[in-house]
N, C-alpha and C. Protein backbone atom coordinates (compact mmCIF):
# COMPACT_ATOMS: atom_id res chain seq x y z
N UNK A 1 0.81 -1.21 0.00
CA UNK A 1 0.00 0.00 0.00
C UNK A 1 0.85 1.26 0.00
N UNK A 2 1.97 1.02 0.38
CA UNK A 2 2.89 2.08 0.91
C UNK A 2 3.19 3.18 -0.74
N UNK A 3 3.19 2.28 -1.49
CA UNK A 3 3.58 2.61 -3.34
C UNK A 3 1.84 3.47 -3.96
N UNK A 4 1.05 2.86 -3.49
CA UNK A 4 -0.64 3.65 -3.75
C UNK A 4 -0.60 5.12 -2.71
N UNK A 5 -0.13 4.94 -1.75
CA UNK A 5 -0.03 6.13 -1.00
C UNK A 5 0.59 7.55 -1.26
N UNK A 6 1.84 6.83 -1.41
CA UNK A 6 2.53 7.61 -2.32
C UNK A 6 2.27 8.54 -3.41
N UNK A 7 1.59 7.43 -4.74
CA UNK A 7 1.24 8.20 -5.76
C UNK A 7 -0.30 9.52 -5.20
N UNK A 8 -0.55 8.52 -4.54
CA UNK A 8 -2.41 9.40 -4.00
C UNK A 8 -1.17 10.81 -3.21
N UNK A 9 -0.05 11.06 -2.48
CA UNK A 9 0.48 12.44 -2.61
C UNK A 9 0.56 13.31 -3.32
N UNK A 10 1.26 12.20 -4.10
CA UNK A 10 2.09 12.98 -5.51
C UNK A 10 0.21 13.46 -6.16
N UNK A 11 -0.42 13.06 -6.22
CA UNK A 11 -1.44 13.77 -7.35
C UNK A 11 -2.22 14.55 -6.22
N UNK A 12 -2.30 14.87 -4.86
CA UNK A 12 -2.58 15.78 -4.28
C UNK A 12 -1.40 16.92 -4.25
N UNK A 13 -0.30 16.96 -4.37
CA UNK A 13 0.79 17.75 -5.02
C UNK A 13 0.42 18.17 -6.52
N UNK A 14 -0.05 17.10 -7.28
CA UNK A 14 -0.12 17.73 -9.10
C UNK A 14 -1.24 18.51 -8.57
N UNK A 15 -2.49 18.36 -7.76
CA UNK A 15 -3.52 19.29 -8.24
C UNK A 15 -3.13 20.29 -7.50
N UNK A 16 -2.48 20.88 -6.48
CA UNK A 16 -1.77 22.02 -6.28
C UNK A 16 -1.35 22.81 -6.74
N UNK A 17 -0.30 21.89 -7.60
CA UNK A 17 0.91 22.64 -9.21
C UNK A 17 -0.24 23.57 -10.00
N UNK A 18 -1.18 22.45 -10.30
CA UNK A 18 -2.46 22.73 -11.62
C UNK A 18 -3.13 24.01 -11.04
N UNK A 19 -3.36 24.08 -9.96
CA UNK A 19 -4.23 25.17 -9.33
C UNK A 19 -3.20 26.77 -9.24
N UNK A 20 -1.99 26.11 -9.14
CA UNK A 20 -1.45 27.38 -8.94
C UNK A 20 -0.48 28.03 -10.40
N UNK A 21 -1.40 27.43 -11.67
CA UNK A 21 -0.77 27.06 -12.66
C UNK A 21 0.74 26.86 -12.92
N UNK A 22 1.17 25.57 -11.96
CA UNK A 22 2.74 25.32 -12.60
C UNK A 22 2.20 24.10 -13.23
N UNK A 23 2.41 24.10 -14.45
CA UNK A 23 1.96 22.77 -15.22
C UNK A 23 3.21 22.18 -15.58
N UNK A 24 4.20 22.62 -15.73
CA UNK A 24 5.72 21.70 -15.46
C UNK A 24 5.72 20.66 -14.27
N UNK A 25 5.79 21.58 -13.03
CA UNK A 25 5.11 20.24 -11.80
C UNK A 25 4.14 19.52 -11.83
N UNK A 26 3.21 19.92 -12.01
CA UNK A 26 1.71 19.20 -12.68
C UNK A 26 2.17 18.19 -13.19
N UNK A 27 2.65 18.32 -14.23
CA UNK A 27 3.31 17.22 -15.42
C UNK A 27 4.17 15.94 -14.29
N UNK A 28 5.04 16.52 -13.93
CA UNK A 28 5.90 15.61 -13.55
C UNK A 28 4.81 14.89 -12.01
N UNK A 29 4.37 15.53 -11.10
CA UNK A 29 3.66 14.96 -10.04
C UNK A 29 3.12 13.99 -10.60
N UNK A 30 2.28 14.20 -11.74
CA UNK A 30 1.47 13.29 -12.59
C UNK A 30 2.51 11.57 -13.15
N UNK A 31 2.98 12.36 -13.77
CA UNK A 31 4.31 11.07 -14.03
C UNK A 31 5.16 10.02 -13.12
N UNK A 32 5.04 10.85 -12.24
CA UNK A 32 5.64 10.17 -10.89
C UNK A 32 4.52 9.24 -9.94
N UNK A 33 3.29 9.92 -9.91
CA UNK A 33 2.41 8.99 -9.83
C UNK A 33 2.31 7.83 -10.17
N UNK A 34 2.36 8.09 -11.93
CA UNK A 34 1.62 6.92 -12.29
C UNK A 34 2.73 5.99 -12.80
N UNK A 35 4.06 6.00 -12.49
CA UNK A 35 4.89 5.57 -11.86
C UNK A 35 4.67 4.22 -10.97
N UNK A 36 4.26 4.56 -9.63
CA UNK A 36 4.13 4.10 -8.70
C UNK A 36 3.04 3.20 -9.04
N UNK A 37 1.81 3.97 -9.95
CA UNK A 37 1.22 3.25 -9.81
C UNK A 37 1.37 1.83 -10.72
N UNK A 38 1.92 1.87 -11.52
CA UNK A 38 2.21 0.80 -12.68
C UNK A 38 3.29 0.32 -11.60
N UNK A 39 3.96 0.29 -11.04
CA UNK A 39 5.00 -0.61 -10.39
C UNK A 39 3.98 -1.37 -9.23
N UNK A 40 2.71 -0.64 -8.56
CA UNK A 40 2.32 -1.22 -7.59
C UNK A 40 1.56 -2.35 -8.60
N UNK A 41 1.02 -2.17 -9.29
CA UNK A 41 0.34 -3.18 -10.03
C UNK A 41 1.11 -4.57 -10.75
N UNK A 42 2.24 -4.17 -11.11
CA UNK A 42 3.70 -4.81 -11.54
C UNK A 42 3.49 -6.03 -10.42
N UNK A 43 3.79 -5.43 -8.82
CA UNK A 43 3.92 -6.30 -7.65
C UNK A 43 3.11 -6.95 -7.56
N UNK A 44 1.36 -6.67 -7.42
CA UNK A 44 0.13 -6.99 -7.57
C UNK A 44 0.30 -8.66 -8.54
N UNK A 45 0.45 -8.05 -9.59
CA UNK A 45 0.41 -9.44 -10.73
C UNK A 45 1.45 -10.70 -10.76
N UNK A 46 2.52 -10.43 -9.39
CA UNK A 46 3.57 -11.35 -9.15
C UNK A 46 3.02 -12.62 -8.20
């Protein structure tokens, strides 16, 4: 869970970026997310 948690930051961080229009951070919070999240799922299917 620790890897879902994570990303659920990181995209309470992107909608921050988005709100305060930095869409460079936006971008990357976003990426880094879904990151995590494809690796937690990676583990999931092992």
């Amino acid at each position: 869970m620790a890897l879902l948690e994570a990303a659920e930051v990181l995209f309470d961080e992107a909608d921050v970026a988005l709100r305060d229009g930095d869409l460079g951070t936006y971008q990357s919070k976003v990426d880094e997310a879904q990151a995590l999240i494809s690796r937690a799922l990676t583990l999931l299917g092992q």
